[in-house]
Protein backbone atom coordinates (compact mmCIF):
# COMPACT_ATOMS: atom_id res chain seq x y z
CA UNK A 1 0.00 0.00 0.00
CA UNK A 2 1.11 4.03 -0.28
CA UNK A 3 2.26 5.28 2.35
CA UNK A 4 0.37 9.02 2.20
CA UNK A 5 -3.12 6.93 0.95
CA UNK A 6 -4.34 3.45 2.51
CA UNK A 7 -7.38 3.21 0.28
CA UNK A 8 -4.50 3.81 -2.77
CA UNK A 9 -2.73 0.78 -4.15
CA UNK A 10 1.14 2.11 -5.74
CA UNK A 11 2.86 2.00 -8.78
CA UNK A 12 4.71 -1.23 -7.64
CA UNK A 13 1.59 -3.18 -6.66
CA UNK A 14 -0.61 -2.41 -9.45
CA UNK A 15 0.44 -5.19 -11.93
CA UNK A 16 0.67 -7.45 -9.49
CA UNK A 17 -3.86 -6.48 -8.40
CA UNK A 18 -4.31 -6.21 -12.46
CA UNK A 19 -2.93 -9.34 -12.92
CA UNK A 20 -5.08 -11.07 -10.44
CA UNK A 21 -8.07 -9.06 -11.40
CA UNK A 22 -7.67 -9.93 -15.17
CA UNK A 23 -7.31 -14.09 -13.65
CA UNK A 24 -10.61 -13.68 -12.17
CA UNK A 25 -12.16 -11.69 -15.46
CA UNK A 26 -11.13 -14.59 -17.49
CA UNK A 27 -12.97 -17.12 -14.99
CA UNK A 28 -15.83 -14.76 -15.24
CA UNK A 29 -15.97 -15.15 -18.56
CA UNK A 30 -15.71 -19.11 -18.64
CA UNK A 31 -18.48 -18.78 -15.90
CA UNK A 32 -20.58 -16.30 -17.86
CA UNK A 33 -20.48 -18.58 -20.94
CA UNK A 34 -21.29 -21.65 -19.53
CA UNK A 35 -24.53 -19.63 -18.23
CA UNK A 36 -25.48 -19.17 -21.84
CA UNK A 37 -26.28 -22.79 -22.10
CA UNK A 38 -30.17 -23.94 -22.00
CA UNK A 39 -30.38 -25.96 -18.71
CA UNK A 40 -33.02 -28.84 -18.01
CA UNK A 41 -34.83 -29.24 -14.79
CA UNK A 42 -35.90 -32.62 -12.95
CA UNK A 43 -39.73 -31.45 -14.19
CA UNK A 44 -39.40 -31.33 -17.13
CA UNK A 45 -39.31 -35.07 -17.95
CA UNK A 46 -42.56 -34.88 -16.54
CA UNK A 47 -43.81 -32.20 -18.99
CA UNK A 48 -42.19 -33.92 -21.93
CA UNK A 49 -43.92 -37.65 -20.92
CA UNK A 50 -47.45 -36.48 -20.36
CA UNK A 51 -49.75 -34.01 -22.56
CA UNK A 52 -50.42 -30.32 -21.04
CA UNK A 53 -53.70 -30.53 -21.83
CA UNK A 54 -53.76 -34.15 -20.13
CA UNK A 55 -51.67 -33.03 -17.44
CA UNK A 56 -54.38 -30.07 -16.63
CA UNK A 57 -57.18 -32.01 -16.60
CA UNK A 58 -55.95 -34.79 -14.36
CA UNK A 59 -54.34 -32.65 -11.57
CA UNK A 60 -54.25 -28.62 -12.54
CA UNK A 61 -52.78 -28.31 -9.10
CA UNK A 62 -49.56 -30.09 -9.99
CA UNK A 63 -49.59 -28.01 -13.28
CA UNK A 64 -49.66 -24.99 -11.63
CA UNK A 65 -46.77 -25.46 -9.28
CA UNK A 66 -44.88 -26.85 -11.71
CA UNK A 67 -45.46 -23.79 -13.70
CA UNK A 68 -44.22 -21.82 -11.03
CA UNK A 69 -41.27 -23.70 -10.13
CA UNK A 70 -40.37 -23.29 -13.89
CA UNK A 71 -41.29 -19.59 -13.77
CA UNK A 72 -38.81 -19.01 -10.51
CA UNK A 73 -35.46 -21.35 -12.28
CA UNK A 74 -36.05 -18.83 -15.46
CA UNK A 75 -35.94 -15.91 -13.32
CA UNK A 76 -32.96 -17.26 -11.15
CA UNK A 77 -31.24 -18.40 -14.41
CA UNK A 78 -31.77 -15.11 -15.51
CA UNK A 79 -30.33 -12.71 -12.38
CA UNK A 80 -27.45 -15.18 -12.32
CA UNK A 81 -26.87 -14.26 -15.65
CA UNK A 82 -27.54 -10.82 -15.29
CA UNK A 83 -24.86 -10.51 -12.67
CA UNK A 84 -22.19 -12.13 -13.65
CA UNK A 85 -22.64 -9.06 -16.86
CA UNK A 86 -22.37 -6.71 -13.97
CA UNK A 87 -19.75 -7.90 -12.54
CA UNK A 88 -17.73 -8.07 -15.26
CA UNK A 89 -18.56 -4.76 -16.24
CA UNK A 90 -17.50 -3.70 -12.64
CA UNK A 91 -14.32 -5.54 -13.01
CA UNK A 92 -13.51 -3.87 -16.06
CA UNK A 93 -14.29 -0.57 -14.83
CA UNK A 94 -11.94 -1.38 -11.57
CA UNK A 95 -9.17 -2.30 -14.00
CA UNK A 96 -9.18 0.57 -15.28
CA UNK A 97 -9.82 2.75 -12.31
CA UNK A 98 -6.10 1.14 -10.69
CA UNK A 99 -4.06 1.27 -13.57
CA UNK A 100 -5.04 5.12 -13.83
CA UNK A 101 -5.68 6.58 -10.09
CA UNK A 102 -4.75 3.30 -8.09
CA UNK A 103 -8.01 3.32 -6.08
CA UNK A 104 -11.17 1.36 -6.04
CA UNK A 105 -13.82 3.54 -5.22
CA UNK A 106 -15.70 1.54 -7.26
CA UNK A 107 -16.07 -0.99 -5.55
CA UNK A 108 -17.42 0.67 -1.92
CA UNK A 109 -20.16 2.57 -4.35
CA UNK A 110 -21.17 -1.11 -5.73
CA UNK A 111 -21.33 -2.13 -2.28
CA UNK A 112 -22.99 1.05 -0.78
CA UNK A 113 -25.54 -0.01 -4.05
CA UNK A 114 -25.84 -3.37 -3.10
CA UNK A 115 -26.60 -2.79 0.12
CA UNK A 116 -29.42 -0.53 -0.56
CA UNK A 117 -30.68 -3.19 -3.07
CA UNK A 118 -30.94 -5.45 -0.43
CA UNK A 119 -32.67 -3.52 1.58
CA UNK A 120 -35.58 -2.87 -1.18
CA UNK A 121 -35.14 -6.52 -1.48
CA UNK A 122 -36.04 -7.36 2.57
CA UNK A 123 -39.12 -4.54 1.89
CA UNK A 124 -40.28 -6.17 -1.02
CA UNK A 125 -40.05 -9.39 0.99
CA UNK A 126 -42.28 -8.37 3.91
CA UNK A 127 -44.73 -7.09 1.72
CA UNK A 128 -44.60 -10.38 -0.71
CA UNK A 129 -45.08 -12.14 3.01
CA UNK A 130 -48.14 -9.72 4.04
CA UNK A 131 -49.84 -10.41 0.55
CA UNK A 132 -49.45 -13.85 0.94
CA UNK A 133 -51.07 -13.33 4.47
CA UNK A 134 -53.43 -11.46 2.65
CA UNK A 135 -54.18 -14.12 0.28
CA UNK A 136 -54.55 -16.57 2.45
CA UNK A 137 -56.93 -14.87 4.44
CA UNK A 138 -58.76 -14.17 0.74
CA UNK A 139 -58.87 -18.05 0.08
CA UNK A 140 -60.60 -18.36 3.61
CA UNK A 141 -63.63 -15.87 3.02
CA UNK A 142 -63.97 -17.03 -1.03
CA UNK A 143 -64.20 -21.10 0.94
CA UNK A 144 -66.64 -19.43 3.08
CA UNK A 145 -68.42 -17.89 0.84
CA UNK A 146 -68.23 -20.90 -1.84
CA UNK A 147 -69.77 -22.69 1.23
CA UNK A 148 -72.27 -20.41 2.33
CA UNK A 149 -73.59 -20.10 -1.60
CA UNK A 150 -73.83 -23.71 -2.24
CA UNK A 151 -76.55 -23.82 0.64
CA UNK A 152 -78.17 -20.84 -0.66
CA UNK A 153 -78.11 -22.41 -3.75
CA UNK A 154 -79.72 -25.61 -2.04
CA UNK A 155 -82.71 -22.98 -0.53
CA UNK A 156 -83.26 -21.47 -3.51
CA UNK A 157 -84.02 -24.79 -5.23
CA UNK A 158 -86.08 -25.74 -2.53
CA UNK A 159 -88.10 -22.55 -2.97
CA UNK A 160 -88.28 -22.86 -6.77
CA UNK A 161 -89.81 -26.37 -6.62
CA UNK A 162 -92.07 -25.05 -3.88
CA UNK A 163 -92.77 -22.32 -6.35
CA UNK A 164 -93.26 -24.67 -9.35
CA UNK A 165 -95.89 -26.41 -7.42
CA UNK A 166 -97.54 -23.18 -6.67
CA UNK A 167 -97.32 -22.41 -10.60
CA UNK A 168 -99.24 -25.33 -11.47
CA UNK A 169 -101.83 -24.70 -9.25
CA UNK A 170 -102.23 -21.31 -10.29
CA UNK A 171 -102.27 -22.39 -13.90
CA UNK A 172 -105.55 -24.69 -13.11
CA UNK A 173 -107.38 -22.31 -11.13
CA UNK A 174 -106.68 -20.03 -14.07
CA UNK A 175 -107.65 -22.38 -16.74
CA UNK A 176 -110.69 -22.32 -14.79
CA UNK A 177 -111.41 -19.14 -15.12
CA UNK A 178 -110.50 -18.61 -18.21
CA UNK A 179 -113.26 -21.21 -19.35
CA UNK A 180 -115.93 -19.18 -17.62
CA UNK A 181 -114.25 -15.53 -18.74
CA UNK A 182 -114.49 -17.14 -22.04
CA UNK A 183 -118.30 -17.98 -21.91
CA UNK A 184 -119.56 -14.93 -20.11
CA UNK A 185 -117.89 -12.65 -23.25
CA UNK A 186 -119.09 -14.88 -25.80
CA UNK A 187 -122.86 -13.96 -24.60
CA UNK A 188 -121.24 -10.24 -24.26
CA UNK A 189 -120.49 -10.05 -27.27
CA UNK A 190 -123.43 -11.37 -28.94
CA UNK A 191 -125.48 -9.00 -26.64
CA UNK A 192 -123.22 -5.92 -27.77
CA UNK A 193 -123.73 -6.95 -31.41
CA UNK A 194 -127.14 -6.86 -31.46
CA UNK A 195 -127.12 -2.95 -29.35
CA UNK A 196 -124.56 -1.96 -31.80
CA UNK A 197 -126.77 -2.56 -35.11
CA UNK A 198 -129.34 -0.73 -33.71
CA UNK A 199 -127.17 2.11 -32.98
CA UNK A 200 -125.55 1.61 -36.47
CA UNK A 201 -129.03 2.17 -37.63
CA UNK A 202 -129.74 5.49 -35.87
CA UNK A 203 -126.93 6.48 -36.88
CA UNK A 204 -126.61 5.91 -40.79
CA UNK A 205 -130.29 8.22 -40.46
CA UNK A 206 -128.45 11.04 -38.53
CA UNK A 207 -126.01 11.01 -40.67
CA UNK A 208 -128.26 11.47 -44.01
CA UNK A 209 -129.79 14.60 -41.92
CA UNK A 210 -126.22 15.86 -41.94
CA UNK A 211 -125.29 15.65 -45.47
CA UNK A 212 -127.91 17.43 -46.14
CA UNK A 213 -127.39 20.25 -43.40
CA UNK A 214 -123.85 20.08 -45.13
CA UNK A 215 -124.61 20.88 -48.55
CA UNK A 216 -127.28 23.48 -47.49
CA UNK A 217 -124.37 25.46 -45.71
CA UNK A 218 -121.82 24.96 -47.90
CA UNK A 219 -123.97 26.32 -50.52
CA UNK A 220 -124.55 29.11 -48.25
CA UNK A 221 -121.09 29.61 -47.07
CA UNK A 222 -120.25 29.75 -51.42
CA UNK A 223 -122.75 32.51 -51.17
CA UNK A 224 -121.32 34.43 -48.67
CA UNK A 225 -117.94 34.38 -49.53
CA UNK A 226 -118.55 35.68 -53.14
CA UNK A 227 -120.37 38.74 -51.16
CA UNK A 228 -117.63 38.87 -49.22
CA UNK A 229 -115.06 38.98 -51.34
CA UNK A 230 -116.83 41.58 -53.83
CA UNK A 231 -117.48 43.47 -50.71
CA UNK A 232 -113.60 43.41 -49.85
CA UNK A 233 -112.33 44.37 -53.16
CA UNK A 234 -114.61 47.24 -53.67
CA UNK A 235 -113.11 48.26 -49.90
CA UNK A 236 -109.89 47.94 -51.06
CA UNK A 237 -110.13 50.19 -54.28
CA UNK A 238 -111.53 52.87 -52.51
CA UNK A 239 -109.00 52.89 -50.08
CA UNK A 240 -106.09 53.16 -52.58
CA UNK A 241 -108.36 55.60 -54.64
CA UNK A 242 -108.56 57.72 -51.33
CA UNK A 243 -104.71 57.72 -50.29
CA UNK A 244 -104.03 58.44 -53.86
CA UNK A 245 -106.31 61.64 -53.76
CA UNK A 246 -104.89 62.85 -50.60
CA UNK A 247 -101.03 62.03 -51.90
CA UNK A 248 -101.83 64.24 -55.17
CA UNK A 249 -103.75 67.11 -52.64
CA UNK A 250 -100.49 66.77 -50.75
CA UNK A 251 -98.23 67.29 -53.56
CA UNK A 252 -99.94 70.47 -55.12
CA UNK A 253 -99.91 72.29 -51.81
CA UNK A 254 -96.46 71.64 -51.64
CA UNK A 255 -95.73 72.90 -55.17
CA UNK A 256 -98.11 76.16 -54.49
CA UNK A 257 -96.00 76.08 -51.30
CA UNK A 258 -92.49 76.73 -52.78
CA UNK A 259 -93.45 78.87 -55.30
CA UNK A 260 -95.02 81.13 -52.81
CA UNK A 261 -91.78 81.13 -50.95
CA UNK A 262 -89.80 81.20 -54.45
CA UNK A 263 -91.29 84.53 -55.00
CA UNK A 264 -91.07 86.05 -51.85
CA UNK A 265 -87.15 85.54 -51.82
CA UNK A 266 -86.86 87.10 -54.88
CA UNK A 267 -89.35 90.37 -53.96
CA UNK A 268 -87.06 90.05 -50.50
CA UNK A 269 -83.77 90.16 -52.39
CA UNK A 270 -84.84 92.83 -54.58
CA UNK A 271 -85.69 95.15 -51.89
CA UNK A 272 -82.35 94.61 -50.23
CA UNK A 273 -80.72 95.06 -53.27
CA UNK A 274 -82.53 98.70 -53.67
CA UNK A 275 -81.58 99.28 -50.39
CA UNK A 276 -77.56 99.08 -50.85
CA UNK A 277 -77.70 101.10 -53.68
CA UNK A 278 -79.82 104.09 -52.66
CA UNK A 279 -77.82 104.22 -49.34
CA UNK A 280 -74.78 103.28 -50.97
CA UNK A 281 -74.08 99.81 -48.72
CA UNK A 282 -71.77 97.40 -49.19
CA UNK A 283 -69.88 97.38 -53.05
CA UNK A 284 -71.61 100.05 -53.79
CA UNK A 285 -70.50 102.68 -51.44
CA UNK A 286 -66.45 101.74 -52.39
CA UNK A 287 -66.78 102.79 -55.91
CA UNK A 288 -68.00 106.41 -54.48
CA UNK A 289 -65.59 106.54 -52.61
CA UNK A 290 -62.36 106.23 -55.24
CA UNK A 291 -64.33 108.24 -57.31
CA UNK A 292 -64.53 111.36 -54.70
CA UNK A 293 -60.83 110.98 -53.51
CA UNK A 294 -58.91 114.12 -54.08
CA UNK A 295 -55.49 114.27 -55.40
CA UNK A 296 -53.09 115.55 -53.48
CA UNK A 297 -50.75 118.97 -54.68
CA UNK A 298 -46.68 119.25 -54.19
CA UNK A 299 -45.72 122.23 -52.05
């Protein structure tokens, strides 16, 4: 080891930790490749000899586990394998971490990670052995409860046979019934026949007296609605007539209107313009005045 550093290896004993390190990579590797192999379990001689299909319908219970002992080799087979990859990786890494720096860090952060992997592990195993407790506890209520509905099952066959007895008796006493329903609305009916033909009767006469009450007012209402319409046109023309009249009354009052005013502007202008001149307003009174100006003598 260094002397300033104990978690540093020196120059000196570096080769010596690569070599050793690069040993037990090449073991790795031998170890790793044999993994690669398919492997056989005792079971599956089983599996191979007898049908699945047979083999689930003679004992599904022996199916099933050996389902999940298969299931749990995979998964072993498979973390094994998965490992050894990350150890080798982590071997390579260290290599590479001592021949440049001469430490292996590394390695107490794969432990610090393992050790907090193990520790999910031991949660996840609790709770794996409370579900089981769970389930267990789930197969006792569903045994119960299997139990409990096979004798309600039992009642309720009881109480449909009662039922079915029941039934049949019913369906006599209404067959009964039915016979003598039958009769009684037989004579009904041949009662109600006879009342309805003689109301058929009355009413095929009642309903001559109506035709003929409707053609007397529709000839009637023809009548009235040719008055009535004559009546509403002749309305109607003298009401246009009228608004016309008053439009055109309207019109000529308007005309007399603005020539009245036409002609008083003009008489009004005229008057003003007789005005400026005689008292010599506005233009008027500035063309006096350059006429009238004197012109001035030199001294």
């Amino acid at each position: 080891m260094a002397t300033n550093d104990s978690s540093r290896f020196s120059p000196a004993e570096r080769p010596v930790i690569l070599a050793a390190l690069e040993e037990f990579t090449n073991a790795l590797a031998i170890y790793h490749s044999t993994l690669r192999k398919p492997r056989r379990h005792d079971n599956d001689i089983l599996a191979d000899c007898l049908p699945l299909d047979e083999l689930r319908a003679t004992n599904p219970k022996i199916m099933e586990i050996m389902e999940i002992e298969d299931v749990k080799e995979r998964a072993a087979s498979k973390k094994i394998y998965e490992d050894s990859l990350r150890v080798k990786r982590i071997m390579e890494e260290l290599k590479i971490e001592i021949r440049e720096r001469g430490t292996f860090e590394l390695l107490n952060e794969e432990i610090e990670k393992i050790v907090a992997r193990e520790k999910e592990e031991e949660c996840l195993f609790k709770e794996r052995e409370k579900l089981r407790e769970n389930t267990e506890k789930l197969r006792k209520i569903i045994d119960e409860k299997k139990i409990f509905n096979e004798q309600e099952k039992i009642r309720i066959l009881n109480e449909l046979l009662k039922e079915q007895d029941n039934v049949e008796k019913l369906k006599l006493i209404s067959n009964v019934k039915l016979n003598y329903v039958t009769e009684w609305e037989k004579a009904r009916y041949e009662q109600n026949s006879l009342r309805c033909d003689m109301e058929i009767e009355k009413l095929e006469k009642m309903l001559k007296d109506l035709r003929m009450r409707e053609k007397n007012e529709r000839r009637v209402h023809a009548e009235l609605t040719k008055f009535l319409t004559r009546e509403t046109a002749y309305q109607c023309n003298q009401k246009f007539i009228n608004t016309y009249l008053e439009e055109k009354e309207a019109l000529e009052k308007e005309k007399e209107q603005w020539k009245h005013m036409q002609k008083s502007a003009i008489k009004i202008q005229a008057w003003w313009r007789g005005v400026m001149v005689r008292r010599k307003l506005g233009p008027y009174r500035l063309a006096e005045k350059k006429k009238k100006r004197p012109t001035k003598t030199k001294k």
